[in-house]
C-alpha atoms as a PDB file:
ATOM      1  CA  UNK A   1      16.488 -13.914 -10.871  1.00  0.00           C
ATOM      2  CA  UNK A   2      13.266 -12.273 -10.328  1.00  0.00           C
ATOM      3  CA  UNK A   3      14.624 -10.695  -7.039  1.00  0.00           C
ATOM      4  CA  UNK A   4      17.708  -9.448  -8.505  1.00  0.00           C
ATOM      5  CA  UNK A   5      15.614  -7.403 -11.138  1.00  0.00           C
ATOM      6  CA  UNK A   6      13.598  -6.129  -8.736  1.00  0.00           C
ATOM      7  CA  UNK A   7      16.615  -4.369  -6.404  1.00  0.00           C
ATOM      8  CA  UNK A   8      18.673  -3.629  -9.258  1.00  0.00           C
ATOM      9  CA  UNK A   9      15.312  -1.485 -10.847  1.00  0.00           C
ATOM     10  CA  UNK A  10      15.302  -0.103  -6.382  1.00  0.00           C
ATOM     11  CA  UNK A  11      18.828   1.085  -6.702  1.00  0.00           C
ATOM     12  CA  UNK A  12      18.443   2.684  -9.938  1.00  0.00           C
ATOM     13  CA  UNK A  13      15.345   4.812  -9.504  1.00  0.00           C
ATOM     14  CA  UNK A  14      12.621   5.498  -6.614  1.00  0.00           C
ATOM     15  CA  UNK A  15       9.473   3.059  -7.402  1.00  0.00           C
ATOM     16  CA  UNK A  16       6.033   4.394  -7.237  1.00  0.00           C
ATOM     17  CA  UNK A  17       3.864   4.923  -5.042  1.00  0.00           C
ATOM     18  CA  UNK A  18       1.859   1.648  -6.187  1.00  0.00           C
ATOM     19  CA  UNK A  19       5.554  -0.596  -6.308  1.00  0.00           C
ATOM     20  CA  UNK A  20       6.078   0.851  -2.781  1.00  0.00           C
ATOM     21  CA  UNK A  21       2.500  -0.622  -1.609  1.00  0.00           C
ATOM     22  CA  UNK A  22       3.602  -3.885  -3.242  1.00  0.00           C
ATOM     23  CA  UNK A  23       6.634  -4.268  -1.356  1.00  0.00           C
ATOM     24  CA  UNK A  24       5.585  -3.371   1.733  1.00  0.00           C
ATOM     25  CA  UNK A  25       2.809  -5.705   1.597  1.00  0.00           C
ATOM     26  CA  UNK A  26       4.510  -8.776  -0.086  1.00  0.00           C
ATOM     27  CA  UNK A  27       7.779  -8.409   1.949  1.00  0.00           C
ATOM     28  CA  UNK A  28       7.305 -11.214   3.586  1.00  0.00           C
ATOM     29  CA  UNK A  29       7.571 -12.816  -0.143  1.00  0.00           C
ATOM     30  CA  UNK A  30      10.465 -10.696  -0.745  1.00  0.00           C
ATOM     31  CA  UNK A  31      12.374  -9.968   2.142  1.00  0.00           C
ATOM     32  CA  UNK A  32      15.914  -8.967   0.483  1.00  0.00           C
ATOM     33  CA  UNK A  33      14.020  -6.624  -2.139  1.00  0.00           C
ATOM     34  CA  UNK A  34      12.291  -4.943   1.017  1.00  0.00           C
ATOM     35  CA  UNK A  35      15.944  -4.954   2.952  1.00  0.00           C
ATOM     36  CA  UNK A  36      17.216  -3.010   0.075  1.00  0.00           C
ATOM     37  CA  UNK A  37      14.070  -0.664  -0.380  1.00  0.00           C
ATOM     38  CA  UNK A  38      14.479  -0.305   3.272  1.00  0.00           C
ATOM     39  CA  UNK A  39      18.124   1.100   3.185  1.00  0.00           C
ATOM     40  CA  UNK A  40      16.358   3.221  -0.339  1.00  0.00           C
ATOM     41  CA  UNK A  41      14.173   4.822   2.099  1.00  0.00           C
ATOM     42  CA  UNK A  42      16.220   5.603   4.754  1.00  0.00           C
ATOM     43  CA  UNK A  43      17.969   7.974   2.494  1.00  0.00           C
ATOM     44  CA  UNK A  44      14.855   9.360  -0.044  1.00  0.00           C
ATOM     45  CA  UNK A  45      12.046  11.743   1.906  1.00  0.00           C
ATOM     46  CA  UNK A  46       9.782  10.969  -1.512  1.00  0.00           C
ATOM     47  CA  UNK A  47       9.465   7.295  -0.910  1.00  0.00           C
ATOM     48  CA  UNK A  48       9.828   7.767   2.906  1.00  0.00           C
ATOM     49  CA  UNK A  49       6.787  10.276   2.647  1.00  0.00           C
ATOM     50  CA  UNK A  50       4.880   7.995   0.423  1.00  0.00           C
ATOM     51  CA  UNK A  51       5.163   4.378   3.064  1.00  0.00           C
ATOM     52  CA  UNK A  52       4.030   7.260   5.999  1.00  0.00           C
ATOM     53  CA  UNK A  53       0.851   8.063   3.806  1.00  0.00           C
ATOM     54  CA  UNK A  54      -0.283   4.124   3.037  1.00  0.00           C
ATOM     55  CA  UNK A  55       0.703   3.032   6.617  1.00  0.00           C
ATOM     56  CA  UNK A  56      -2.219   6.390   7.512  1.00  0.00           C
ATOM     57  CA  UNK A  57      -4.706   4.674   5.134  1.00  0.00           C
ATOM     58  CA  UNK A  58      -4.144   1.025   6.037  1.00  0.00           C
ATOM     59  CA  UNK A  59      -4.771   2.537   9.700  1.00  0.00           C
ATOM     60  CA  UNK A  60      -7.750   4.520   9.001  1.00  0.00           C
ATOM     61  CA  UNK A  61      -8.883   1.506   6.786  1.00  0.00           C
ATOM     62  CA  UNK A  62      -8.600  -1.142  10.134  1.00  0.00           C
ATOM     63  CA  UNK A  63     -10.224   1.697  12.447  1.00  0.00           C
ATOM     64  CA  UNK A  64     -13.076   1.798  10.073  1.00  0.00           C
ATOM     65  CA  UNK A  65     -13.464  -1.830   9.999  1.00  0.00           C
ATOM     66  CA  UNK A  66     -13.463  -2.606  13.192  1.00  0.00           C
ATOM     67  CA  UNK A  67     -16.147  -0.604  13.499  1.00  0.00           C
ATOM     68  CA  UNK A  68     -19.715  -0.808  13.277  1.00  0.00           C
ATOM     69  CA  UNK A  69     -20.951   0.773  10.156  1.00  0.00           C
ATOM     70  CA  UNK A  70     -23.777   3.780  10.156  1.00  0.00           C
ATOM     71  CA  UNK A  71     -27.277   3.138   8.666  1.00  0.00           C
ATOM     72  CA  UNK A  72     -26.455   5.894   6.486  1.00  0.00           C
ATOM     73  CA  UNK A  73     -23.929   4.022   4.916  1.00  0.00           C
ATOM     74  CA  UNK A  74     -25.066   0.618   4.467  1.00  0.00           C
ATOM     75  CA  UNK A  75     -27.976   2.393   2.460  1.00  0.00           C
ATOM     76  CA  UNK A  76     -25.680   4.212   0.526  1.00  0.00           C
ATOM     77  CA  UNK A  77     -23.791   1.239  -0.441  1.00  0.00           C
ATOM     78  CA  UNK A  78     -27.169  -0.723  -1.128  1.00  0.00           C
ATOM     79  CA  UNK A  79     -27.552   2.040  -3.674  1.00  0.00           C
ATOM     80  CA  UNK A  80     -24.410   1.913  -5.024  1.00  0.00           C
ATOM     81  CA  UNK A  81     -24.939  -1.671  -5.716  1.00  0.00           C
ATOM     82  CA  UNK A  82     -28.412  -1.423  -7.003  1.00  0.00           C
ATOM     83  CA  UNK A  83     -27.080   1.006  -9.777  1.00  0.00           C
ATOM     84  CA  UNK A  84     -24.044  -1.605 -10.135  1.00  0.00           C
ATOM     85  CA  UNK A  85     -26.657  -4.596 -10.659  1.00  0.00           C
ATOM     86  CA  UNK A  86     -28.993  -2.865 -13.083  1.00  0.00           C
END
């Protein structure tokens, strides 16, 4: 039932940009929601636009973590969580 609400909400208006994160990440969860958000995007340059930007961070985001980080910023996060703690 849960799945039907969800592509019935797909074919009546574009999701955001935070629904389209969801599905692309949980459509292994959902796979007929993503089929139909699949065929959505195929025809809509908004939500096809917004899945190119989050695939760009989610491969900046590995790049960066793969990596190692600079002294510069593992003191700047020790700051940040200093300020956090206090």
């Amino acid at each position: 039932m849960q799945e039907l609400n969800r592509i019935r909400r797909l074919q009546d208006e574009c999701p955001s940009a935070r629904t389209i994160e969801e599905l692309l990440l949980r459509a292994h969860k959902f796979p007929k929601v993503f089929r139909e958000f699949e065929l959505h995007m195929l025809m809509c340059t908004r939500c096809g636009e917004i899945v190119k930007r989050i695939r760009l961070f989610y491969e900046i985001l590995e790049r960066e973590m793969s990596e190692q980080p600079s002294p510069k910023i593992v003191q700047f996060a020790k700051t940040l969580e200093a300020d956090v703690q206090s």
